[in-house]
Protein backbone atom coordinates (compact mmCIF):
# COMPACT_ATOMS: atom_id res chain seq x y z
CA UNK A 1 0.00 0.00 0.00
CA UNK A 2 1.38 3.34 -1.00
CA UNK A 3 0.04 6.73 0.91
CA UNK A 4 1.17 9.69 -1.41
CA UNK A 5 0.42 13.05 0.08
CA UNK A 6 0.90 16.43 -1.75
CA UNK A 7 4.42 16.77 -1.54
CA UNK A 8 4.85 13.59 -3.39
CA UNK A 9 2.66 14.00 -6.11
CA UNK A 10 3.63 17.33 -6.66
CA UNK A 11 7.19 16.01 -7.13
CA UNK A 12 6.10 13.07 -9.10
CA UNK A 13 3.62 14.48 -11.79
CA UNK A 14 4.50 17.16 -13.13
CA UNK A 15 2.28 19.60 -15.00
CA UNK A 16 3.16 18.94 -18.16
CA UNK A 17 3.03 15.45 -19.04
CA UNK A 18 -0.12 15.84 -16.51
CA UNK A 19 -1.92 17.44 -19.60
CA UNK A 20 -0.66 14.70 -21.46
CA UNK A 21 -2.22 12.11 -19.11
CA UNK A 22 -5.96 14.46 -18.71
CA UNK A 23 -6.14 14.42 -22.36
CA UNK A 24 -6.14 10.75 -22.77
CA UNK A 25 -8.40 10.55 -20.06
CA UNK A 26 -10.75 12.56 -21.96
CA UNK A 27 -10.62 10.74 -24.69
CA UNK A 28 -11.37 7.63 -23.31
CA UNK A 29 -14.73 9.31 -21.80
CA UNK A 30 -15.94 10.09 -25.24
CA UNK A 31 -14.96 6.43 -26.42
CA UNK A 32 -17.09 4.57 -23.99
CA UNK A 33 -13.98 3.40 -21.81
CA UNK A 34 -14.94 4.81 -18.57
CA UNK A 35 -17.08 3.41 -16.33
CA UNK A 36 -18.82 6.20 -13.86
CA UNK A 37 -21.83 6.66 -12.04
CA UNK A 38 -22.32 10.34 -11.70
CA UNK A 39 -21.10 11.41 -8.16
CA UNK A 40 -23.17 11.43 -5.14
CA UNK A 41 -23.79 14.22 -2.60
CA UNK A 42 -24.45 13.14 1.20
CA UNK A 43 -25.72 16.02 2.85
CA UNK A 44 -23.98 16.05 6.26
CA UNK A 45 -24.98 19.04 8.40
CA UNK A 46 -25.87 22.54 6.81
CA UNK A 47 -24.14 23.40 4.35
CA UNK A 48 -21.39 20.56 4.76
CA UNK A 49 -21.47 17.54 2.46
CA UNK A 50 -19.24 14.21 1.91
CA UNK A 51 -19.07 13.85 -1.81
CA UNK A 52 -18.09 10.06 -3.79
CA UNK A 53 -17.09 9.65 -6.96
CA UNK A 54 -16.27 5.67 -8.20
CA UNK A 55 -15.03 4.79 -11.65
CA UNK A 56 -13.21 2.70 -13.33
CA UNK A 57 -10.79 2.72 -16.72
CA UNK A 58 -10.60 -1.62 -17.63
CA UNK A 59 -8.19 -0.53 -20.78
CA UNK A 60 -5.84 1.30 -18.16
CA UNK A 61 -6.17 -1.31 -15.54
CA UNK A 62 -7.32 0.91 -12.57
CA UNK A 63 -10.17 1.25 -10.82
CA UNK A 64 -10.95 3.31 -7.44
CA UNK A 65 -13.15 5.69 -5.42
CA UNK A 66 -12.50 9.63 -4.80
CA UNK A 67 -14.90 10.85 -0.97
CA UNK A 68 -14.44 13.99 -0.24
CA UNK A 69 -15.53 16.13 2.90
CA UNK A 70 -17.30 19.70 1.62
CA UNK A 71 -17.18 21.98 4.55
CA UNK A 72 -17.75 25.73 2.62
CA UNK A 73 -17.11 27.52 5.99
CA UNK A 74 -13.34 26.44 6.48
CA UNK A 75 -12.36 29.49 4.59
CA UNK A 76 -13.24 31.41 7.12
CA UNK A 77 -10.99 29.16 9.77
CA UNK A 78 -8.04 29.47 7.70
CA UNK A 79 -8.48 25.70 6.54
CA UNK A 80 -9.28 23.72 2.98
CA UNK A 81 -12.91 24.00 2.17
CA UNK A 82 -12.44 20.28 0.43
CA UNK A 83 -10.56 17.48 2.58
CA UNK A 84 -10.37 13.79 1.02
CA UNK A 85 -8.24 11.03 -0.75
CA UNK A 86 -8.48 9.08 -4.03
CA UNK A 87 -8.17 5.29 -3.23
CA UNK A 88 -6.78 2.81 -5.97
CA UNK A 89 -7.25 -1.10 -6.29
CA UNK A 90 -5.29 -3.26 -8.32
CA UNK A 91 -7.39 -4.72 -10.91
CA UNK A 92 -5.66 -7.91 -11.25
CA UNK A 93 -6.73 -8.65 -7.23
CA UNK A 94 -8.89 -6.27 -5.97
CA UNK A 95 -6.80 -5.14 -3.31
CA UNK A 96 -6.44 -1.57 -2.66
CA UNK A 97 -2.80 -0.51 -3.72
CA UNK A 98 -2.96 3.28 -2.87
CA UNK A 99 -4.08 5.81 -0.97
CA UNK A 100 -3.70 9.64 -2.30
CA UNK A 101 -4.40 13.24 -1.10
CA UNK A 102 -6.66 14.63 -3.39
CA UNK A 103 -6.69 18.50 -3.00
CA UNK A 104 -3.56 18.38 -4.70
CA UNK A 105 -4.60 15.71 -7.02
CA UNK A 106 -7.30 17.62 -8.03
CA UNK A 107 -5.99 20.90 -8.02
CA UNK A 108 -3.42 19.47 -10.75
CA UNK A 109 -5.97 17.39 -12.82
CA UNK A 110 -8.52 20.41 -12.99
CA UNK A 111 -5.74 22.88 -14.42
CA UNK A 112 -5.16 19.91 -16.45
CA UNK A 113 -8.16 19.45 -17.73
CA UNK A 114 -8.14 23.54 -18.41
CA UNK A 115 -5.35 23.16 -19.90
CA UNK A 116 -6.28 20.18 -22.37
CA UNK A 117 -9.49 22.36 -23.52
CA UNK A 118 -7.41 25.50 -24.14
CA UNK A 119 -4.84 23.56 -26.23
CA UNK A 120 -7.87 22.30 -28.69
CA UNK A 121 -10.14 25.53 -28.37
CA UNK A 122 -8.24 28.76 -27.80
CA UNK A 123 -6.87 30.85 -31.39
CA UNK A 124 -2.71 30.28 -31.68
CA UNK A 125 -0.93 32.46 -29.98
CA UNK A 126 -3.02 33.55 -27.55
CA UNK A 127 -0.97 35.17 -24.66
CA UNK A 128 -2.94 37.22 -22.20
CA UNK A 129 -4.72 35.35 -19.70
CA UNK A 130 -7.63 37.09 -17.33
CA UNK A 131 -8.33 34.85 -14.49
CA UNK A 132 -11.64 35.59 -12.07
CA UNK A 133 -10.81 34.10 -8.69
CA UNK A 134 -7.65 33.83 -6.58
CA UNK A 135 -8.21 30.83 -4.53
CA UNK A 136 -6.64 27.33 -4.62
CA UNK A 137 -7.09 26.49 -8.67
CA UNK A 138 -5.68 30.01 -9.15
CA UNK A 139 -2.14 29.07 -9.14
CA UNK A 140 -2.51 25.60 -10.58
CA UNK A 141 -4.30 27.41 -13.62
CA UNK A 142 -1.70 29.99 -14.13
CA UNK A 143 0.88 26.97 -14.25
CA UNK A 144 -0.98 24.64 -16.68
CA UNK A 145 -1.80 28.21 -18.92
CA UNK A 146 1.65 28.66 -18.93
CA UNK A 147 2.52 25.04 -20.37
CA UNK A 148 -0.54 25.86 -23.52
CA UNK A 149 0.00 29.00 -24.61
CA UNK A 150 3.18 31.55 -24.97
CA UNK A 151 1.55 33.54 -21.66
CA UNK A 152 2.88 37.22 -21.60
CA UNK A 153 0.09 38.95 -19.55
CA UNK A 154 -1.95 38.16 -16.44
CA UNK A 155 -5.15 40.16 -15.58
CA UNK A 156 -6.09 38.68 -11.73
CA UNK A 157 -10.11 40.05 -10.11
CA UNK A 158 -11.11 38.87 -6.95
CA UNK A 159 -14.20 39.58 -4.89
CA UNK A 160 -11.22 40.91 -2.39
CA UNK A 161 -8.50 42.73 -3.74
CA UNK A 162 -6.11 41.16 -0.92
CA UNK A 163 -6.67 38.03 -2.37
CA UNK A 164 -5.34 38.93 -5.82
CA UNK A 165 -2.34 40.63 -4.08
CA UNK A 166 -1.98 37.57 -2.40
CA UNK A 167 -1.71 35.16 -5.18
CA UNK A 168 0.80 37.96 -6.87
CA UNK A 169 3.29 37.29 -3.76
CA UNK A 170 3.16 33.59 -5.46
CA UNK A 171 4.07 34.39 -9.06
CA UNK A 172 7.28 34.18 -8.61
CA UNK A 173 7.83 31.29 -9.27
CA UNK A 174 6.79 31.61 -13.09
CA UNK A 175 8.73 34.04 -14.10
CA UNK A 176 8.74 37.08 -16.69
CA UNK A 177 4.82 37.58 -16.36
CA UNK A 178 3.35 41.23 -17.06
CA UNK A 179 0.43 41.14 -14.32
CA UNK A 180 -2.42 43.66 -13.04
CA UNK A 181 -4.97 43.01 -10.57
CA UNK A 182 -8.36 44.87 -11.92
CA UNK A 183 -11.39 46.35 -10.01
CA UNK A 184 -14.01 44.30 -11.64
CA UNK A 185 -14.32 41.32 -13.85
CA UNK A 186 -15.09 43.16 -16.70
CA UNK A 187 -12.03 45.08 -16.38
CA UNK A 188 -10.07 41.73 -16.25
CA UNK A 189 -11.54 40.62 -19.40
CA UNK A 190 -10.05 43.37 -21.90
CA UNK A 191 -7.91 42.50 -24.20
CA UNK A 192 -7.43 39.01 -22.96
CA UNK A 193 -7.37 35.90 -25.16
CA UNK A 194 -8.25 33.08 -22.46
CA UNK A 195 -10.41 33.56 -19.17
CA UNK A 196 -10.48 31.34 -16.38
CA UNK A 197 -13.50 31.32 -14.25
CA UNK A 198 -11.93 29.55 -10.79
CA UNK A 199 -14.34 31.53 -8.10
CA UNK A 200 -16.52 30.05 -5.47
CA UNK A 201 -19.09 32.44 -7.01
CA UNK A 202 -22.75 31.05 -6.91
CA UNK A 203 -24.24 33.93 -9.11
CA UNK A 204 -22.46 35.15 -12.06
CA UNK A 205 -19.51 36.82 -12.14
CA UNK A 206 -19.00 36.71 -16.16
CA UNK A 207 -21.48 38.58 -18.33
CA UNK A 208 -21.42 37.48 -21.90
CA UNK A 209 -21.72 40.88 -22.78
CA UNK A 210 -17.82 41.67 -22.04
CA UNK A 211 -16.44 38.78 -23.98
CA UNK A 212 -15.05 39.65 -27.27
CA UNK A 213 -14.56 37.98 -30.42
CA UNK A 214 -12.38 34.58 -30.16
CA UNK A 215 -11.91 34.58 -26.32
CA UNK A 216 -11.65 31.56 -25.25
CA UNK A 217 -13.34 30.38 -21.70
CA UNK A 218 -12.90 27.78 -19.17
CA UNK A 219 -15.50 27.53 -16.65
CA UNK A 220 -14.35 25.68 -13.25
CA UNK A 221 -15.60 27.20 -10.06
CA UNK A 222 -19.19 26.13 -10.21
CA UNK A 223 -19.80 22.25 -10.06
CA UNK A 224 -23.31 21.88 -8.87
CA UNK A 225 -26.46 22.71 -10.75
CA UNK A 226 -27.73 25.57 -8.25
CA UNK A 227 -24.47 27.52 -8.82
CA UNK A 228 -23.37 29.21 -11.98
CA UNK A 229 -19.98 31.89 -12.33
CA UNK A 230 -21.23 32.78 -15.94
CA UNK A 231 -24.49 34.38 -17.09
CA UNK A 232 -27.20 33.10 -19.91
CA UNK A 233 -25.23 35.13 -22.38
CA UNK A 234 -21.96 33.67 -21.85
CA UNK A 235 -23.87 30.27 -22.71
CA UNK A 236 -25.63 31.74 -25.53
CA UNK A 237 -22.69 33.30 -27.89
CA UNK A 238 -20.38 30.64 -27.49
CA UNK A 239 -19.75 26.96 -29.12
CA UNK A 240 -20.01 25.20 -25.78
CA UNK A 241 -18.46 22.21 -24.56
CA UNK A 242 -17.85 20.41 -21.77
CA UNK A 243 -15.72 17.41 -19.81
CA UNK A 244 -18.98 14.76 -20.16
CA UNK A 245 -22.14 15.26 -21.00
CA UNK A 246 -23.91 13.05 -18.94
CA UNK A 247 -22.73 14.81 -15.76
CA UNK A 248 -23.44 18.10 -17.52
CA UNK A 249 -27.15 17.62 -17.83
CA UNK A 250 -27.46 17.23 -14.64
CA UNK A 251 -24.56 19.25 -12.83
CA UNK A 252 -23.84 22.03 -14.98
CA UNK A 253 -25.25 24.86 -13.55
CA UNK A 254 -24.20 27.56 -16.67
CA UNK A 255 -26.34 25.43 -18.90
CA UNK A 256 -28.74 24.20 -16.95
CA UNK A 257 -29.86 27.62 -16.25
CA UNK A 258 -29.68 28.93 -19.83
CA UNK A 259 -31.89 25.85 -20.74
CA UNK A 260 -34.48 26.46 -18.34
CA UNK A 261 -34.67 29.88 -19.43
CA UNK A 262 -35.13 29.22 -23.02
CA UNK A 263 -32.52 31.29 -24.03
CA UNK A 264 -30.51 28.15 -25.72
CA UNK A 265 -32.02 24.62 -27.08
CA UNK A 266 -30.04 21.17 -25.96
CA UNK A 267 -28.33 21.42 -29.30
CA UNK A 268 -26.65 24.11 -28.36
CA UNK A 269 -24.22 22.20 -26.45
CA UNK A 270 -21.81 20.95 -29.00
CA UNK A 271 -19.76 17.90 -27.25
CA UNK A 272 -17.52 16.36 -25.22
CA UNK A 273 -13.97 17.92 -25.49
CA UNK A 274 -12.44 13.85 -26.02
CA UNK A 275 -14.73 14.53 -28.98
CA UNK A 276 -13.02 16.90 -30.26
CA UNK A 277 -9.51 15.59 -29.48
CA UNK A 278 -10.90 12.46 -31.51
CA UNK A 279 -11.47 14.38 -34.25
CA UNK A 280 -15.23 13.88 -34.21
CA UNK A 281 -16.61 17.43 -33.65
CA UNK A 282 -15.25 20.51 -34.59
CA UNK A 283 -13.79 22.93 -31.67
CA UNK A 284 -12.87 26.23 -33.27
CA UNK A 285 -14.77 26.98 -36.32
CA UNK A 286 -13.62 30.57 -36.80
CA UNK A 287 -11.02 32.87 -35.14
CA UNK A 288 -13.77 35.52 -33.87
CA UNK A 289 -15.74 32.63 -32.58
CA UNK A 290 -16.17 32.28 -28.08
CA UNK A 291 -15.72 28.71 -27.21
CA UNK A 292 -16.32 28.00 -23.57
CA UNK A 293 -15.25 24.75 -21.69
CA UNK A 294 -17.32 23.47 -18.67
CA UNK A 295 -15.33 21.60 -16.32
CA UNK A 296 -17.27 19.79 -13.56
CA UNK A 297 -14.33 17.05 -13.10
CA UNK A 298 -14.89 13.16 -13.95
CA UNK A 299 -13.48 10.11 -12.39
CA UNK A 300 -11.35 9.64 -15.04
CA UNK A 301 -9.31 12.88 -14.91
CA UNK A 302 -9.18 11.40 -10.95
CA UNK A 303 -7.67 7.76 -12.00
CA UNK A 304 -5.56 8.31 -14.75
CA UNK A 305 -4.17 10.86 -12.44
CA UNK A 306 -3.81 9.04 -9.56
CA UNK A 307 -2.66 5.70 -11.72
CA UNK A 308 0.35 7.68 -13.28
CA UNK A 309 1.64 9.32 -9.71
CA UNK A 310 1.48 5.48 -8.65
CA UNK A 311 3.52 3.81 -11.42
CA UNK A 312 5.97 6.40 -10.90
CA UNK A 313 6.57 5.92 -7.20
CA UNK A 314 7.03 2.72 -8.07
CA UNK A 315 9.44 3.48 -10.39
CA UNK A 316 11.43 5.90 -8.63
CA UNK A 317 11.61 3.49 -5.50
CA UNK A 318 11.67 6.24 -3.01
CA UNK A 319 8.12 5.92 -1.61
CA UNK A 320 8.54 2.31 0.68
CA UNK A 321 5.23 0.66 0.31
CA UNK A 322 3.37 -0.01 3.74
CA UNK A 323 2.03 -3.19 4.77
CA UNK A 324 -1.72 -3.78 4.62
């Protein structure tokens, strides 16, 4: 049995080939290869929640559970408002073979994910990046933008301006980055090519009437279907896609709410973005076109993850397994 906390799969998986790993996890969604029940909710006391998401991948040999504990008011207490592990079995056996922190886990598969959908979406070249939200995906997002796109420019909002200052002490780290913190989210948005929505917003926070021509959009905040970071509008101009379409029609709050409005038909939401990777649908028609990506997360992105930072702990025979 392996136990792999954040510092080790932080060392182990690095963003990069992560994207690498996301993408073919996406694929395999849109070919049938995943098997996933949509995740369950367990209301625990108001407002927490335990959260458990099961799948398995038989053509990559894994299988295992993510359970998470939701407790929204942590932020306040200075502590993670998601707590939880990803748990692996060997397929072969049955036995469980690893144990893994997920914040981190999913803090890297969800930039990821971003990442994978800007790569296949977002007009070449693209090189100023607005991002709405300073909290944990803030930093993972500037990192996987980073490994997509030639990024030149950061424009940083948050709800509180300390916040964006905050992340700004981080940046560091990356580099030669030009970066501003704006007063609103509209003000973010000009002249950028990619926006990342990674707010715990439950009301909108992007209006599609500040996006311009061939922005592209990745929606991540918002993963239940009474929350929503992005308006009707946003929904409405773009080509809109998302991770997997059967969580999406019932979890994706952004469409869901543009759906019940009438403002967009069921058609309007184009595919899967393993579809496009596949080469089935078309992503990026023309360069003045929006695209937006809806990321609610999927099992997969969890296990492929999870399955890599495994085999390579393995490899690297620094991690002593523990007996179990």
């Amino acid at each position: 049995m392996q136990l792999l906390g954040a510092a080790a799969i932080e060392a182990l998986l690095p963003m990069s080939p992560c994207i690498d790993v996301v993408a073919g996890a996406m694929r395999a969604i849109s070919c049938g290869q995943v098997l996933a029940p949509l995740r369950n909710v367990m209301a625990l006391q108001s407002p927490n929640a335990m959260g458990i998401m099961p799948g398995a991948m038989p053509a990559h040999g894994c299988f295992g559970v993510k359970v998470l504990a939701l407790y929204p008011g942590n932020g306040a207490k200075g502590l993670p408002s998601h707590a939880g592990m990803v748990l692996l079995f060997d397929s072969a056996s049955g036995a469980p073979v690893a144990v893994l922190e997920s914040n981190s886990l999913t803090a890297l598969r969800t930039a990821a994910a971003s990442a994978v959908a800007t790569r296949a979406l977002a007009r070449p070249g693209s090189s100023v990046l607005a991002l709405l939200g300073t909290g944990h995906q803030a930093l993972w997002h500037v990192r996987a933008m980073r490994e997509v796109m030639p990024l030149r420019r950061l424009q940083l909002w948050n709800h509180r301006r300390d916040g964006a200052q905050q992340l700004m002490a981080q940046l560091g780290e990356l580099g030669a980055i030009e970066v501003a913190v704006a007063d609103s989210p509209q003000e973010a948005l000009e002249g950028a090519d990619v926006v990342c929505t990674v707010s715990a917003a439950r009301e909108p926070i992007l209006h599609g009437a500040w996006l311009s021509p061939g922005q592209h959009v990745n929606l991540v905040g918002a993963s239940v279907a009474s929350a929503r970071e992005a308006d009707d509008e946003v929904v409405r101009r773009s080509r809109y896609f998302v991770d997997a379409r059967a969580s999406a029609a019932v979890q994706a709050g952004e469409w869901l709410h543009a759906i019940a409005a009438g403002v967009v038909s069921h058609e309007h939401l184009l595919g899967e973005i393993g579809e496009v990777l596949l080469g089935d649908i078309a992503g990026r028609i023309h360069k003045d076109d929006i695209t937006v990506y809806k990321s609610l997360g999927h099992t997969a992105q969890d296990l492929a993850t999870a399955d890599t930072i495994l085999r390579m702990a393995r490899a690297s025979g620094q991690y002593p397994e523990l007996p179990w």
